[in-house]
Protein backbone atom coordinates (compact mmCIF):
# COMPACT_ATOMS: atom_id res chain seq x y z
CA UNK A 1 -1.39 28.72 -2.10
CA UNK A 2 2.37 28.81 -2.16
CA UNK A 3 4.61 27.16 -4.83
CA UNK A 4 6.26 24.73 -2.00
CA UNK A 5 2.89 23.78 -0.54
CA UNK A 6 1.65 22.81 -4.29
CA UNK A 7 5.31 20.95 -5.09
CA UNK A 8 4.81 19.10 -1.63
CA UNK A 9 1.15 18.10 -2.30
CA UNK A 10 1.73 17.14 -5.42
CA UNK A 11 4.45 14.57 -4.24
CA UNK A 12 1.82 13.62 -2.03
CA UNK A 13 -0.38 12.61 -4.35
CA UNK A 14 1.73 11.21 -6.58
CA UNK A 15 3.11 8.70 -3.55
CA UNK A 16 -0.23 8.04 -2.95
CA UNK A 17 -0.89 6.86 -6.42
CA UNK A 18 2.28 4.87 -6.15
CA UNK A 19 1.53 3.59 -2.90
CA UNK A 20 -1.78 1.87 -4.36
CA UNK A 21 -1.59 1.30 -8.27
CA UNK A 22 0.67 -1.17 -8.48
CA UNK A 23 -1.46 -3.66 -6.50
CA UNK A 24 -4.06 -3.12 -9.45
CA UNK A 25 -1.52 -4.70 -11.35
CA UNK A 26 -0.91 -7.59 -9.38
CA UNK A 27 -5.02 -8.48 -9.36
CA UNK A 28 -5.15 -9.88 -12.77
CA UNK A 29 -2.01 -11.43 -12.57
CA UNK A 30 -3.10 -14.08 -9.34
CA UNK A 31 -5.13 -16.62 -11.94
CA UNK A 32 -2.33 -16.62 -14.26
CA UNK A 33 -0.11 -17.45 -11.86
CA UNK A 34 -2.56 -20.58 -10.60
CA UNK A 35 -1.37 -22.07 -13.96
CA UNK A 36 2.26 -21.39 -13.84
CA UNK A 37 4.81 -23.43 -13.77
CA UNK A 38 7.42 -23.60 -11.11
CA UNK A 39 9.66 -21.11 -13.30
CA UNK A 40 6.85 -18.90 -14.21
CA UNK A 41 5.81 -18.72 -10.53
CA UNK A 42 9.07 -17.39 -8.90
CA UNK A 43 9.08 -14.73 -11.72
CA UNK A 44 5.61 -13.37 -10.87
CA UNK A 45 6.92 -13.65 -6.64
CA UNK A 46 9.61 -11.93 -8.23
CA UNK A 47 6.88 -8.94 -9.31
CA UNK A 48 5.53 -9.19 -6.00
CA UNK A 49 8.43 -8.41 -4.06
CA UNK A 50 9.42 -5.50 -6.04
CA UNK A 51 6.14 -4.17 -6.02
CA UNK A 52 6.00 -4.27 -2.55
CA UNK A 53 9.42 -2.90 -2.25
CA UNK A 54 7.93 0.32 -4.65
CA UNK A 55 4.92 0.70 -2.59
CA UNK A 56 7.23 0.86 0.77
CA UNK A 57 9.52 3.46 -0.82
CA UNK A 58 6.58 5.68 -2.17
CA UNK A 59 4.91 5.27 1.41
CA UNK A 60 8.14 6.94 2.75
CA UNK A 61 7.39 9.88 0.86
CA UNK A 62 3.85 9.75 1.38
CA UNK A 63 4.37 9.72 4.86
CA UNK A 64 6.81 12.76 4.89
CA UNK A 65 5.08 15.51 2.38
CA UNK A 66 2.15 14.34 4.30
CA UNK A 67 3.77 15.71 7.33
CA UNK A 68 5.13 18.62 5.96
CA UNK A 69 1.12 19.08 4.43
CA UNK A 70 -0.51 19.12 7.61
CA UNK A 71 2.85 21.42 9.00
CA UNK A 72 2.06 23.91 6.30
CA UNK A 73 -1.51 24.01 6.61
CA UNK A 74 -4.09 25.09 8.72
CA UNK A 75 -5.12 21.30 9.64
CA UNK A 76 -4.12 20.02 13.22
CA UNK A 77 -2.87 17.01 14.00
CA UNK A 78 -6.20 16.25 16.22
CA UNK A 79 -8.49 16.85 13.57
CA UNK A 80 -10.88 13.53 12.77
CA UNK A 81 -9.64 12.99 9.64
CA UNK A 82 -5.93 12.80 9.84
CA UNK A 83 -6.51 11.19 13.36
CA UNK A 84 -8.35 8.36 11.03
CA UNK A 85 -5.56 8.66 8.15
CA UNK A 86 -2.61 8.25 10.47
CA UNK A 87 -4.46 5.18 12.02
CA UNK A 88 -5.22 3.71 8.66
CA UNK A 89 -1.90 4.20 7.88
CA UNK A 90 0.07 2.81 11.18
CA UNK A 91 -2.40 -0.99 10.51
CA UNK A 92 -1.28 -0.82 6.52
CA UNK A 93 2.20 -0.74 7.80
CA UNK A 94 1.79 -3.41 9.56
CA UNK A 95 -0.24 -5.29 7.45
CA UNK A 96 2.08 -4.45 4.44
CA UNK A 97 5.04 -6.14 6.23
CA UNK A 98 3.07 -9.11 7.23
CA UNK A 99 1.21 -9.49 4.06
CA UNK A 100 3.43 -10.55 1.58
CA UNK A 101 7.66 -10.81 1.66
CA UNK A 102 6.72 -13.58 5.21
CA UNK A 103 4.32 -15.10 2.82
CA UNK A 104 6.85 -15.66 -0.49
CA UNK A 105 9.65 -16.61 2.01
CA UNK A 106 7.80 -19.54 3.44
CA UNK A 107 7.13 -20.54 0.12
CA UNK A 108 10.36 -19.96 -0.95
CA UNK A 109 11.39 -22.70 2.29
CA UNK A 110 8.56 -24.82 1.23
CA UNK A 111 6.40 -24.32 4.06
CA UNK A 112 3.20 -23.46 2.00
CA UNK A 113 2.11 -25.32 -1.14
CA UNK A 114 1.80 -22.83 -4.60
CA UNK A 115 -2.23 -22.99 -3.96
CA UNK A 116 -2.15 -21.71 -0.31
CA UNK A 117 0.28 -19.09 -1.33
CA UNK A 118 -1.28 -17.43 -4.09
CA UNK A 119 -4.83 -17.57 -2.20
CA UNK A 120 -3.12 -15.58 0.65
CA UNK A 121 -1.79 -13.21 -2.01
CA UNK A 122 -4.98 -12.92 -3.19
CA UNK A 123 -6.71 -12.01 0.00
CA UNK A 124 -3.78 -10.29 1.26
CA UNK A 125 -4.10 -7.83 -2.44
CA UNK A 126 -7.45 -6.89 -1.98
CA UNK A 127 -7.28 -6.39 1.93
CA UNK A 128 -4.06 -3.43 1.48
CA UNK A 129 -6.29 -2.11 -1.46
CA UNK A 130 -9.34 -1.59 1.11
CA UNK A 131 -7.40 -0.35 3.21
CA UNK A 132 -5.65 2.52 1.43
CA UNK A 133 -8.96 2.92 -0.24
CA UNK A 134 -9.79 3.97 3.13
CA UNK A 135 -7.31 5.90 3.97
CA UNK A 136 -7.75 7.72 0.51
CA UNK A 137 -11.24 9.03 1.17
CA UNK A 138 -10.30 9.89 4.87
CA UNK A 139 -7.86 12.35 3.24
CA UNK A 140 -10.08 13.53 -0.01
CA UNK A 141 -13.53 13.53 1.91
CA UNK A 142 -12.05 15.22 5.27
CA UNK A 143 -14.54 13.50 7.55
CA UNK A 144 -15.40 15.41 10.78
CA UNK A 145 -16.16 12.57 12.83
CA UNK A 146 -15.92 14.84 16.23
């Protein structure tokens, strides 16, 4: 294995850790913030939105040494499992943008009470976690689904 192919997947890697960790974080934070104050509140949205705004950077980079990966390798870009990954990875997108910085901002306008918002945090967490869970193990298990 070459030197640029190991710098480029370990960038890889380490984007996806960033693209994922930092919603660990957020998990034990959603009781506490049930029993904030008003002040306390727009400090943890505050987390939120710039762990969000980390995640989308990082999935920039994921997205390009992932590229370059399956450029530099012997994969193709109809194989099963990056077939899977990239679909994964098109719906997180979307979820991701969806998910949370709509959800804050119609709090932020007073559309949503505190309790609806942090429950759709809450669901909205775990659901991006499952779903780069997924797309984790399609690229670590390398599924040949046909």
């Amino acid at each position: 294995m070459n030197t640029i192919y190991q710098v480029i997947l370990f960038l890889h890697i380490f984007s996806a850790v960033l693209s994922i960790g930092p919603f660990f974080v957020l998990v034990p934070m959603i009781p506490r913030m049930r029993a904030a104050d008003q002040r306390g509140l727009l400090a943890y949205l505050s987390l939120f939105k710039s762990t969000v705004s980390l995640v989308k950077h990082a999935g920039h980079v994921l997205v390009t040494t992932g590229v370059l990966l399956v450029w530099k390798s012997a994969w193709s870009w109809s194989t099963s499992w990056v077939v899977m990954t990239i679909a994964v990875m098109v719906s997180s997108v979307f979820f991701l943008a969806r998910a949370f910085s709509p959800v804050i901002c119609r709090f932020h306008a007073q559309k949503i009470s505190q309790d609806k918002l942090i429950s759709k945090l809450h669901r909205s967490v775990w659901i991006y976690i499952a779903l780069l869970m997924i797309m984790l193990w399609f690229m670590v298990a390398k599924p040949a689904l046909w």
